[in-house]
Protein backbone atom coordinates (compact mmCIF):
# COMPACT_ATOMS: atom_id res chain seq x y z
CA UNK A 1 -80.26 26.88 -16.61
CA UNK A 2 -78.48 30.27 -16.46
CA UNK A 3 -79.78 32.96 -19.19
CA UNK A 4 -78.23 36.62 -19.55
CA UNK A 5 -80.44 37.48 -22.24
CA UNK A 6 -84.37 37.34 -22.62
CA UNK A 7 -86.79 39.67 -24.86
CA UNK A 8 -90.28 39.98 -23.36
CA UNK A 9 -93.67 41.88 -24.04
CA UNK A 10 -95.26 43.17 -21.28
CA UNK A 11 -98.63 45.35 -21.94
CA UNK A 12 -100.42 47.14 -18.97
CA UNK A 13 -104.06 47.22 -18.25
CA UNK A 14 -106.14 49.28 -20.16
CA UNK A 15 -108.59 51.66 -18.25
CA UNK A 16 -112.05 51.33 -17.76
CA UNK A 17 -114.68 52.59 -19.34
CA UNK A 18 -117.29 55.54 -17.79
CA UNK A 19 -120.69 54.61 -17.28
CA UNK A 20 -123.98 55.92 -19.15
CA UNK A 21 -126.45 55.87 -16.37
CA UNK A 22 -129.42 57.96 -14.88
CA UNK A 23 -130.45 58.10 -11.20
CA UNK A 24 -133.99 56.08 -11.69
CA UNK A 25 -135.49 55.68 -8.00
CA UNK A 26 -139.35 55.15 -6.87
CA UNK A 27 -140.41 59.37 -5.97
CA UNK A 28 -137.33 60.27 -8.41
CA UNK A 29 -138.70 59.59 -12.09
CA UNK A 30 -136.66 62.14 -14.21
CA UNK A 31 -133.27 61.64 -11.92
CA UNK A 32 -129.84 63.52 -13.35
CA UNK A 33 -126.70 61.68 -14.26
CA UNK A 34 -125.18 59.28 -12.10
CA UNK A 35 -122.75 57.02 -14.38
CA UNK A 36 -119.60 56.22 -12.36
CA UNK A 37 -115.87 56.49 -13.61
CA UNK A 38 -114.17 53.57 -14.91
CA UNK A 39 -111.05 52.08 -12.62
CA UNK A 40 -107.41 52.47 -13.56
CA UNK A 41 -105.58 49.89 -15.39
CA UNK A 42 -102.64 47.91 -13.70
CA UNK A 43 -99.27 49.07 -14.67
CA UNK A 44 -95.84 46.55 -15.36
CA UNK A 45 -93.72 46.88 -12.73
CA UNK A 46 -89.81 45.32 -12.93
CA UNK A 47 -88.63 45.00 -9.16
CA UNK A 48 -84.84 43.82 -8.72
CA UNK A 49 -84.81 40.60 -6.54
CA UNK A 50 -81.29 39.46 -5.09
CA UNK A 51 -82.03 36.10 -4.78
CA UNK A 52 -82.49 35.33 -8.49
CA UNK A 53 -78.95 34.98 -10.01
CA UNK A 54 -80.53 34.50 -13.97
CA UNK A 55 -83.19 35.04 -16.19
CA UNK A 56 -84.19 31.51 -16.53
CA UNK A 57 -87.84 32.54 -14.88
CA UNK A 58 -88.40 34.02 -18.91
CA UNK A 59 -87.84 31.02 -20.65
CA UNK A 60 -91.36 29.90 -20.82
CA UNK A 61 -93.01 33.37 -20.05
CA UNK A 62 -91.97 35.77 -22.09
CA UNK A 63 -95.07 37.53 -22.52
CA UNK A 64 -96.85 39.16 -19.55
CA UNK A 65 -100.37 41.31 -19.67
CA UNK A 66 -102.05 43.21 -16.59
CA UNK A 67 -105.20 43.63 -15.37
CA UNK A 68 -107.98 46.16 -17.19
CA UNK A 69 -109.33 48.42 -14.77
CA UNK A 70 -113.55 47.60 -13.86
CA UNK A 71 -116.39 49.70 -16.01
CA UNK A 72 -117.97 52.00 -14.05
CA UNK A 73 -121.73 51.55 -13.38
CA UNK A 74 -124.75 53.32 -12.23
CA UNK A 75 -125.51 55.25 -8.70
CA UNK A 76 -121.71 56.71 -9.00
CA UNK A 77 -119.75 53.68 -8.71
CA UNK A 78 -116.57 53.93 -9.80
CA UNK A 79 -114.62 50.52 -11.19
CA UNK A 80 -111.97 49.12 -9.18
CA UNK A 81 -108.31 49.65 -10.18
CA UNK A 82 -106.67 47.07 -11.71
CA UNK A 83 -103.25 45.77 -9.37
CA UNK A 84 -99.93 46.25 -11.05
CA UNK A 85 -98.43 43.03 -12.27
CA UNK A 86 -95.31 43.04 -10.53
CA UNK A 87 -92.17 41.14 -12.27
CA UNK A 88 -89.04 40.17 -10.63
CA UNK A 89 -85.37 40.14 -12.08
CA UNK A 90 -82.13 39.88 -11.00
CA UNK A 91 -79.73 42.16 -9.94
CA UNK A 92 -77.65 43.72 -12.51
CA UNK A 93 -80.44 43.30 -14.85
CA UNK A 94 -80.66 46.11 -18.03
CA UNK A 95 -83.73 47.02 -19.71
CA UNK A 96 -83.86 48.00 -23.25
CA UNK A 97 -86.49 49.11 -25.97
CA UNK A 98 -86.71 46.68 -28.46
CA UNK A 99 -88.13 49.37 -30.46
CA UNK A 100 -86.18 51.96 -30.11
CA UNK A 101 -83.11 50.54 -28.55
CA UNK A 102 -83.52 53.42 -25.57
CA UNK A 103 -82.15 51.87 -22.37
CA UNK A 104 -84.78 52.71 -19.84
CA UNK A 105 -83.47 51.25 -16.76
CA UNK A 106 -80.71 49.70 -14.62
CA UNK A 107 -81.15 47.74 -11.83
CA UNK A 108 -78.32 47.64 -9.63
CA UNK A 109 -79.83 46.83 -6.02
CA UNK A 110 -81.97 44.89 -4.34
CA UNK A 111 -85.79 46.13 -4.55
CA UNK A 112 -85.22 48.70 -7.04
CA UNK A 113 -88.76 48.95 -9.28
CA UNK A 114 -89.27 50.52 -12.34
CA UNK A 115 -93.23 50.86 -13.81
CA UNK A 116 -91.63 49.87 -17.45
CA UNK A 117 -95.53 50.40 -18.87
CA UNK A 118 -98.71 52.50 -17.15
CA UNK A 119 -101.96 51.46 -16.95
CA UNK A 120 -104.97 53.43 -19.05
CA UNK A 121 -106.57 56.21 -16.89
CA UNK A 122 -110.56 55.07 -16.36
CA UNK A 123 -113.12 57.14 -18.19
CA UNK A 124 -115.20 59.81 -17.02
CA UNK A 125 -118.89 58.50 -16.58
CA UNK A 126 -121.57 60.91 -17.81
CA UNK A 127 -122.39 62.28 -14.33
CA UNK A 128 -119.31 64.64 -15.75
CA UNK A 129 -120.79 65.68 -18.52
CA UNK A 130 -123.94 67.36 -17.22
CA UNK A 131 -124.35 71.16 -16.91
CA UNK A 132 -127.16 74.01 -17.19
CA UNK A 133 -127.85 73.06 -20.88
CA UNK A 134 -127.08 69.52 -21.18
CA UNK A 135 -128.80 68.06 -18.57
CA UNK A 136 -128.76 63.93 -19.46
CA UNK A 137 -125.80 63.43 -21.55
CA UNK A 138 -125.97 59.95 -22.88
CA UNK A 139 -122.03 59.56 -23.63
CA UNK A 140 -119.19 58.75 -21.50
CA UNK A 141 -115.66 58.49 -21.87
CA UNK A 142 -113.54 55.48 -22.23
CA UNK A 143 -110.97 54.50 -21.04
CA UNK A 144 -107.35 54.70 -22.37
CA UNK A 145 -105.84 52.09 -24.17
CA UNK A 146 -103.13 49.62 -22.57
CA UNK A 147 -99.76 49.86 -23.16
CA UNK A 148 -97.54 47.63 -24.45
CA UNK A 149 -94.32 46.84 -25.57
CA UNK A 150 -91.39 44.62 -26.37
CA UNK A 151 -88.60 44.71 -23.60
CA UNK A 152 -84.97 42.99 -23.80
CA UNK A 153 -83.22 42.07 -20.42
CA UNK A 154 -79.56 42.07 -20.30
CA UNK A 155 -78.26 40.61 -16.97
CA UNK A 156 -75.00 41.95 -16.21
CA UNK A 157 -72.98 40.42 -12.95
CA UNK A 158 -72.05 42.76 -10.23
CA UNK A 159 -69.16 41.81 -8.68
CA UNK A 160 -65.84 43.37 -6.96
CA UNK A 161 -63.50 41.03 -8.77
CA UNK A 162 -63.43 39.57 -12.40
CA UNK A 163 -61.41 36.83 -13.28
CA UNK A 164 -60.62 36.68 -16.70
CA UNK A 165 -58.03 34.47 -19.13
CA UNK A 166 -58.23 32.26 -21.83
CA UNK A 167 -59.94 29.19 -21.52
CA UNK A 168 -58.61 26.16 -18.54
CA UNK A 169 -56.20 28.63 -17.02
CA UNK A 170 -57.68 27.85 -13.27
CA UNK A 171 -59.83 30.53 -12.77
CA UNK A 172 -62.49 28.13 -11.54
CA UNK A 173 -59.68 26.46 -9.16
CA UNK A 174 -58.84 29.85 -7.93
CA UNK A 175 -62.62 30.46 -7.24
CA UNK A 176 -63.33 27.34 -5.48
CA UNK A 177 -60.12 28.01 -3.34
CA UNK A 178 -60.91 31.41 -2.02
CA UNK A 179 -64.46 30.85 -1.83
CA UNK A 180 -67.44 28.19 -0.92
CA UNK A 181 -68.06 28.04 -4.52
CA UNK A 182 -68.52 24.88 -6.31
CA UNK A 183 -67.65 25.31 -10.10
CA UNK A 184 -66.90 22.58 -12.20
CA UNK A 185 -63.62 22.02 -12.96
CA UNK A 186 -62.08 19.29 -15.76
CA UNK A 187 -58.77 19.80 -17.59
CA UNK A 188 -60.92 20.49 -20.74
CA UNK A 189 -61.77 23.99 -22.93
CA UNK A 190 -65.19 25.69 -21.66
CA UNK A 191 -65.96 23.41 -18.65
CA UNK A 192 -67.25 26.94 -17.44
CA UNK A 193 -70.03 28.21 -19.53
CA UNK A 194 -71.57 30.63 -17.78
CA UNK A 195 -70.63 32.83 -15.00
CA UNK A 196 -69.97 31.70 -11.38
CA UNK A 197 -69.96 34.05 -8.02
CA UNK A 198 -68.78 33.44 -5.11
CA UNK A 199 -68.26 35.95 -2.02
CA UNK A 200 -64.45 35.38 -0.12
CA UNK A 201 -64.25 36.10 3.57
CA UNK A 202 -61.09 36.70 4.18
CA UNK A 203 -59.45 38.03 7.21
CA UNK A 204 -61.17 41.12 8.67
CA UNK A 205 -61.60 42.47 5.86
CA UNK A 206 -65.28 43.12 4.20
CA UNK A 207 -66.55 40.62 2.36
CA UNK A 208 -66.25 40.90 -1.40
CA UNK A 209 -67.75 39.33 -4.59
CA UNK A 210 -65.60 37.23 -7.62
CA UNK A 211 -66.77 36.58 -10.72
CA UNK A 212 -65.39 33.71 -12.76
CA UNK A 213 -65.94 34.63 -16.25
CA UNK A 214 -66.32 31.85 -19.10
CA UNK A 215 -62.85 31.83 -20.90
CA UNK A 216 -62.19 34.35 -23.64
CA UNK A 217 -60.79 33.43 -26.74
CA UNK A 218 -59.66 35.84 -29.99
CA UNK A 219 -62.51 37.79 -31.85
CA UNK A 220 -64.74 37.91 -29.03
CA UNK A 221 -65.00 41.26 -28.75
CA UNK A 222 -66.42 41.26 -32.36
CA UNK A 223 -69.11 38.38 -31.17
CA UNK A 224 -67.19 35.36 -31.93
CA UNK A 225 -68.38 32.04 -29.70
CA UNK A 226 -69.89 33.37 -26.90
CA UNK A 227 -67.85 36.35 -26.50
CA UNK A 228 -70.39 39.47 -26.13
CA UNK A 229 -72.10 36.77 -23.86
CA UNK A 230 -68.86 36.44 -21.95
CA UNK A 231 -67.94 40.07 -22.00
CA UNK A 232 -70.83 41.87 -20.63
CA UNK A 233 -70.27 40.63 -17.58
CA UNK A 234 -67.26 42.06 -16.82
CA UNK A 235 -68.34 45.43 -17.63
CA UNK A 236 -69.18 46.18 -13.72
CA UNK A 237 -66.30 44.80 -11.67
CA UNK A 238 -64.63 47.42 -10.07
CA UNK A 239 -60.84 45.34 -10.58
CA UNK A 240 -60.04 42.23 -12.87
CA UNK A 241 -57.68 39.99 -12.06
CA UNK A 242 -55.73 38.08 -15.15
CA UNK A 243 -55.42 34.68 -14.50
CA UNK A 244 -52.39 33.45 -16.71
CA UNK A 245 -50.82 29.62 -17.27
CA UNK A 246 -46.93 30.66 -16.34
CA UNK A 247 -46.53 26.97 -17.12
CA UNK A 248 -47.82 27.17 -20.84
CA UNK A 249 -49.04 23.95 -20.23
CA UNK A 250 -51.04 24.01 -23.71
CA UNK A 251 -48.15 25.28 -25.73
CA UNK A 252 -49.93 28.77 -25.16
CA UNK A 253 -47.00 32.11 -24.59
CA UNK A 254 -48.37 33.23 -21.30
CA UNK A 255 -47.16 37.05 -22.30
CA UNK A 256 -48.90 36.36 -25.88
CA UNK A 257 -52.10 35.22 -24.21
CA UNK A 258 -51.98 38.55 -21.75
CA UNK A 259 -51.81 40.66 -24.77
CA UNK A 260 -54.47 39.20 -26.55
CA UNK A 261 -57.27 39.04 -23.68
CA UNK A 262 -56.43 42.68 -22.90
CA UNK A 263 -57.03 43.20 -26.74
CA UNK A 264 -60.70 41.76 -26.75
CA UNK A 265 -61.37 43.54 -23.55
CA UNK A 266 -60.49 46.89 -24.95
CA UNK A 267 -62.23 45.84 -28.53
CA UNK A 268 -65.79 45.54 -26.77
CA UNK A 269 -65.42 48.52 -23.99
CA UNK A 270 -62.88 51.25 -23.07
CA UNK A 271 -63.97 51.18 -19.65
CA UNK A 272 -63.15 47.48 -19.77
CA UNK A 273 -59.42 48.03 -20.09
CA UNK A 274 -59.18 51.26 -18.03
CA UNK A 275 -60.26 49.04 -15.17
CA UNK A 276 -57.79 47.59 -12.34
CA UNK A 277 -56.10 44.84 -13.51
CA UNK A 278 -54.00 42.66 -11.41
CA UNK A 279 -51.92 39.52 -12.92
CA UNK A 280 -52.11 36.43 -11.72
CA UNK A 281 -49.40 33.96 -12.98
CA UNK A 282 -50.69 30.59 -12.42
CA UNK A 283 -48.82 27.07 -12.26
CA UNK A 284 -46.08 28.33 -10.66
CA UNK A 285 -45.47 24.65 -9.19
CA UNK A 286 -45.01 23.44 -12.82
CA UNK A 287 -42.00 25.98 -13.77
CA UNK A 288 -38.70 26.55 -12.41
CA UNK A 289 -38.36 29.70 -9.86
CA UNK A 290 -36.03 31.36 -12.48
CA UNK A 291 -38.78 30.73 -15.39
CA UNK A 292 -41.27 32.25 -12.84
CA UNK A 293 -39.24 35.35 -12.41
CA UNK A 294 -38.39 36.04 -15.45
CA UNK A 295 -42.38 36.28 -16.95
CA UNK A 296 -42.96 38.20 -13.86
CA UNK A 297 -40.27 40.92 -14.81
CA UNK A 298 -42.11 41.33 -18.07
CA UNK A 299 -45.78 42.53 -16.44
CA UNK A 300 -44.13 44.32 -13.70
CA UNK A 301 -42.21 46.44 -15.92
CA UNK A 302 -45.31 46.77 -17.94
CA UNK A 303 -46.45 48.79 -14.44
CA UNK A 304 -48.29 45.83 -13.22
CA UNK A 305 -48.81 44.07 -9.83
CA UNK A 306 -47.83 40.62 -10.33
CA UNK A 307 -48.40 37.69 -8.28
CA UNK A 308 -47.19 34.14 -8.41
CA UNK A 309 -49.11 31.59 -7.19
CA UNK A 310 -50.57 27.78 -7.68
CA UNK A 311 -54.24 27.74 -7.68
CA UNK A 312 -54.17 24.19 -7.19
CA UNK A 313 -51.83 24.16 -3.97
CA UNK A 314 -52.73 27.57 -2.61
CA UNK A 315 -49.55 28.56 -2.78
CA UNK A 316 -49.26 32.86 -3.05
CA UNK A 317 -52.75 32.89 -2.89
CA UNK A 318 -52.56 34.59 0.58
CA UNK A 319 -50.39 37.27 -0.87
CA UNK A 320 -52.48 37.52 -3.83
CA UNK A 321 -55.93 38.66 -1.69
CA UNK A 322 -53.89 40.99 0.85
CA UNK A 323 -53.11 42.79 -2.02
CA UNK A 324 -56.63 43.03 -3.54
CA UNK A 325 -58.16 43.51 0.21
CA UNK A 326 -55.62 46.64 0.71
CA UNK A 327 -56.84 48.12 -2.74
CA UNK A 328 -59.90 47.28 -3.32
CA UNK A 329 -61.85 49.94 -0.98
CA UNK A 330 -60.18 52.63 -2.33
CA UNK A 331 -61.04 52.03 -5.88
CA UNK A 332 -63.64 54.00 -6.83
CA UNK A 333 -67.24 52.02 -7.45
CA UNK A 334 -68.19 51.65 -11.02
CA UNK A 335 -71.13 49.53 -10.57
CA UNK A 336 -73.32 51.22 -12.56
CA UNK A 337 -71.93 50.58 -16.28
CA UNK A 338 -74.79 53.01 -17.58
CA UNK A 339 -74.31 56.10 -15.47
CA UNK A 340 -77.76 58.22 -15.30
CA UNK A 341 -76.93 60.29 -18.24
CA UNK A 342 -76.76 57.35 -19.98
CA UNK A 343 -80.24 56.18 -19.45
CA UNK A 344 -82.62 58.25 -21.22
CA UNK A 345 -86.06 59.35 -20.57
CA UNK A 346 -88.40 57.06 -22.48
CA UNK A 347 -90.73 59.34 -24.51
CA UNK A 348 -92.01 57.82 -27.95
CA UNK A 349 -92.28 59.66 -30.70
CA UNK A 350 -95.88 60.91 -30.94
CA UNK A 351 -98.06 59.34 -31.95
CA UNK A 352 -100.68 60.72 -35.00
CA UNK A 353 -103.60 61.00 -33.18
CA UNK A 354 -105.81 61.37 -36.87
CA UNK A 355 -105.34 62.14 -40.59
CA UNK A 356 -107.41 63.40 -42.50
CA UNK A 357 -107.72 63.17 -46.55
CA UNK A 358 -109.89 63.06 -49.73
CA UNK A 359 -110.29 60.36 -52.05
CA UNK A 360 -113.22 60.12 -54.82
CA UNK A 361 -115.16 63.17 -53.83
CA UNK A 362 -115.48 61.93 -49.98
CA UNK A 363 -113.72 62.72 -47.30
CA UNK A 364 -111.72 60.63 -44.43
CA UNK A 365 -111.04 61.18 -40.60
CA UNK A 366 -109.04 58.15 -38.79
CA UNK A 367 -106.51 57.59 -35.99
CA UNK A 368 -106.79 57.04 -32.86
CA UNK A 369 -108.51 60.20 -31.47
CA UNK A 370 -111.77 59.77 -33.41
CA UNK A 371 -111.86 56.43 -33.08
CA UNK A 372 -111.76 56.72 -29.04
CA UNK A 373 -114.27 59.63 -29.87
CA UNK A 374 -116.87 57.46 -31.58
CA UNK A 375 -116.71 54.93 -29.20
CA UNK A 376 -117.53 57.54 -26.15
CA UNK A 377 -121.26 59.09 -27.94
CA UNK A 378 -124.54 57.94 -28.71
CA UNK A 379 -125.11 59.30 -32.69
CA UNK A 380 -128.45 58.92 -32.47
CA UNK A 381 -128.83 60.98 -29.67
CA UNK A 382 -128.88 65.14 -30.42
CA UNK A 383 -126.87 66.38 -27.30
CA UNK A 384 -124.52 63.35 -28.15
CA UNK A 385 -123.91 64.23 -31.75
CA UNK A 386 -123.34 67.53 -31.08
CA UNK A 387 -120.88 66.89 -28.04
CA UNK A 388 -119.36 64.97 -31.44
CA UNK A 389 -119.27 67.82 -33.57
CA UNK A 390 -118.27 70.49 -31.36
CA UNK A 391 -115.10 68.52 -30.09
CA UNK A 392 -114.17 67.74 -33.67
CA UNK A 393 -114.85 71.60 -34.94
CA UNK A 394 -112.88 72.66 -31.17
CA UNK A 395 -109.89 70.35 -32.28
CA UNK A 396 -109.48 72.12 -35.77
CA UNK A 397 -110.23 69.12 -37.55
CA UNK A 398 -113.46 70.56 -39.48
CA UNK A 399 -111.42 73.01 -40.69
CA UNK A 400 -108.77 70.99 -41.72
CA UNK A 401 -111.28 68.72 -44.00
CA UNK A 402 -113.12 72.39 -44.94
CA UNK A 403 -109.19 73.66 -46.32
CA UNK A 404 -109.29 70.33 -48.07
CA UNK A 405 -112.90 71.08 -49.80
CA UNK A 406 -115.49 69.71 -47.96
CA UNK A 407 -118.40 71.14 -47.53
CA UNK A 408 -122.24 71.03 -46.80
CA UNK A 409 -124.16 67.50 -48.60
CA UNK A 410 -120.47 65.78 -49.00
CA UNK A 411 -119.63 62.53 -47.18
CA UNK A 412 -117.77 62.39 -44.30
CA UNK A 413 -116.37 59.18 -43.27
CA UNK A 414 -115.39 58.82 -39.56
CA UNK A 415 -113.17 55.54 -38.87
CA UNK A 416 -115.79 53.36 -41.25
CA UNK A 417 -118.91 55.27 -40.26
CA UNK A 418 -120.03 57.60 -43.21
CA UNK A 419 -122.24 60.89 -42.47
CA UNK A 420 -123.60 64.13 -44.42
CA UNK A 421 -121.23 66.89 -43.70
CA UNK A 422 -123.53 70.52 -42.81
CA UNK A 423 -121.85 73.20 -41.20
């Protein structure tokens, strides 16, 4: 099943946490620190992969969570580091920020990898801790929190050549007769639903990618059908070639239908119709040469290079892809829709690390710093709590609850835990 668009949450490993521990051997009774660190956390890697052509590996995973890194223990040992989970998408694949909508990367080749989330850092065990005055600190450091977040992949096809037109024009005949692939094809609307690739070998020329893309219809610039669906995979051919019925075989006006395509193209991207465009008047073997030359007249006075040709026979073809093999290395490459201004940085707003405020006479710290904090000392240990007070008072955050009124005998509640405030 071929899927273009998947939204995901990934969240990295978080880090371990530093040991409490004391050396404790036979002829060494009153032994110093010795708690080891805690290991990394694994990180979310995205890795392009050029033998997946969709998404469909995200339709029953869409959530993905990495390893935590190991606790550290006793006689120095550090935890292990957690592996990165590494995920695999196509090429062509674009990664947004659900949450913010930032995109943070583009993959456009094969083996590209992006970490999309880090692991937590391991804690420091207490063997860190120790100097002339403190001599057995009972409190470590945690470690930091996993991250995580909620990803949407947009695959966009890379290919040379677009094909574009209005719905059971022949693009898939024309694809199946210049290269080995095997579309389906029926004289009915939409027998092409998603987009099909093939690579034509032609001559001595290099090799080159087309992209059959799902017919267009009106409004689908502005999201009607399937038409963003459709569209964003023309975005990174470098030419497009307009596939129209000559024949109006439908009762369509072949010259109508070329404006109206162009239309929905330049509705959805600029870039879309600045691109190389190259008509392609199909069913010639249904019309009269004179009928044929007169609707080719029209686009070439329009500045256009116009070929005439019968997907079905073959006939023109040949002239149709010496002309695109003569032009196409000289057009500049546009692969890369998002160019690397484009993609910004990924840097979150930051985030409150703790508030402080004053409600019926007692006084709250929270957030996320004094929570990690509290979670690193032993309170009923002296050196402990006042490794707790002195980072709080070092931070500012004693003053900032002093400026708000507290002061010694009031309460002091710290994420849930209360305590007597004394300077």
């Amino acid at each position: 099943m071929f899927i273009d668009k998947v939204t995901i949450d990934v969240s990295s490993g978080r880090g371990g946490d530093g040991a409490v521990s004391f050396r404790r051997e036979k002829y060494v009774p009153m032994g110093g620190p010795d708690g080891g660190d805690g290991g990394r956390g694994g990180d979310i890697v995205l890795e392009s992969d050029a033998s997946l052509n969709s998404l469909g590996n995200f339709r029953f995973q869409k959530k993905f969570q990495a390893a935590h890194g190991e606790n550290g223990t006793g006689n120095n040992r550090s935890g292990k580091d957690a592996k990165s989970l590494c995920i695999k998408v196509p090429v062509g694949t674009v990664v947004f920020d659900e949450k913010t909508g930032y995109l943070l990367y583009d993959f456009t080749e094969d083996g590209q990898s992006y970490v999309v989330a880090a692991g937590g850092r391991g804690g420091n065990g207490n063997q860190h801790y120790a100097n002339a005055t403190r001599q057995a600190p009972r409190f470590s450091k945690p470690g930091d929190e996993s991250v995580k977040k909620k990803l949407i992949l947009e695959l966009k096809t890379i290919a040379d050549v677009g094909l574009v037109g209005f719905p059971n024009v022949g693009k898939s005949t024309l694809l199946s007769k210049i290269t080995n692939a095997k579309p389906k094809i029926a004289n009915y609307h939409f027998t092409t639903l998603s987009p099909n690739l093939g690579i034509v070998a032609y001559k001595d020329a290099d090799d080159f990618v087309v992209a059959d893309i799902p017919g267009l219809i009106e409004g689908a610039s502005e999201g009607v059908g399937l038409g963003h669906d459709f569209l964003r995979h023309i975005e990174r051919t470098k030419m497009i070639v307009h596939i129209i019925d000559a024949s109006g075989s439908e009762g369509r006006d072949p010259i109508e239908d070329f404006g109206k395509i162009n239309a929905e193209l330049a509705g959805y991207s600029q870039k879309l119709a600045e691109r190389v465009q190259v008509v392609a008047l199909n069913k010639c073997d249904l019309i009269s040469s004179s009928q044929a030359s007169k609707i080719k007249s029209h686009f070439a006075a329009l500045g256009y290079d116009v070929f005439a040709i019968s997907a079905a026979t073959g006939k023109g073809v040949g002239e149709l892809l010496d002309f695109v093999i003569s032009i196409l290395p000289g057009i500049e490459s546009e692969v890369l829709f998002f160019t690397e201004e484009d993609i910004e940085i990924y840097s979150p707003a930051p985030v409150q690390e703790y508030e402080t405020k004053v409600e019926n006479g007692i006084y709250y710290l929270s957030g996320i710093m004094p929570t990690r904090l509290l979670r690193s000392v032993n309170l009923s240990d002296y050196e402990s709590s006042t490794y707790f007070a002195r980072v709080l008072k070092g931070k500012g955050i004693l003053k900032e609850l002093e400026d708000l009124g507290m002061k010694d005998g009031d309460t002091l509640n710290v994420c849930g835990f209360s305590f007597e405030y004394y300077s």
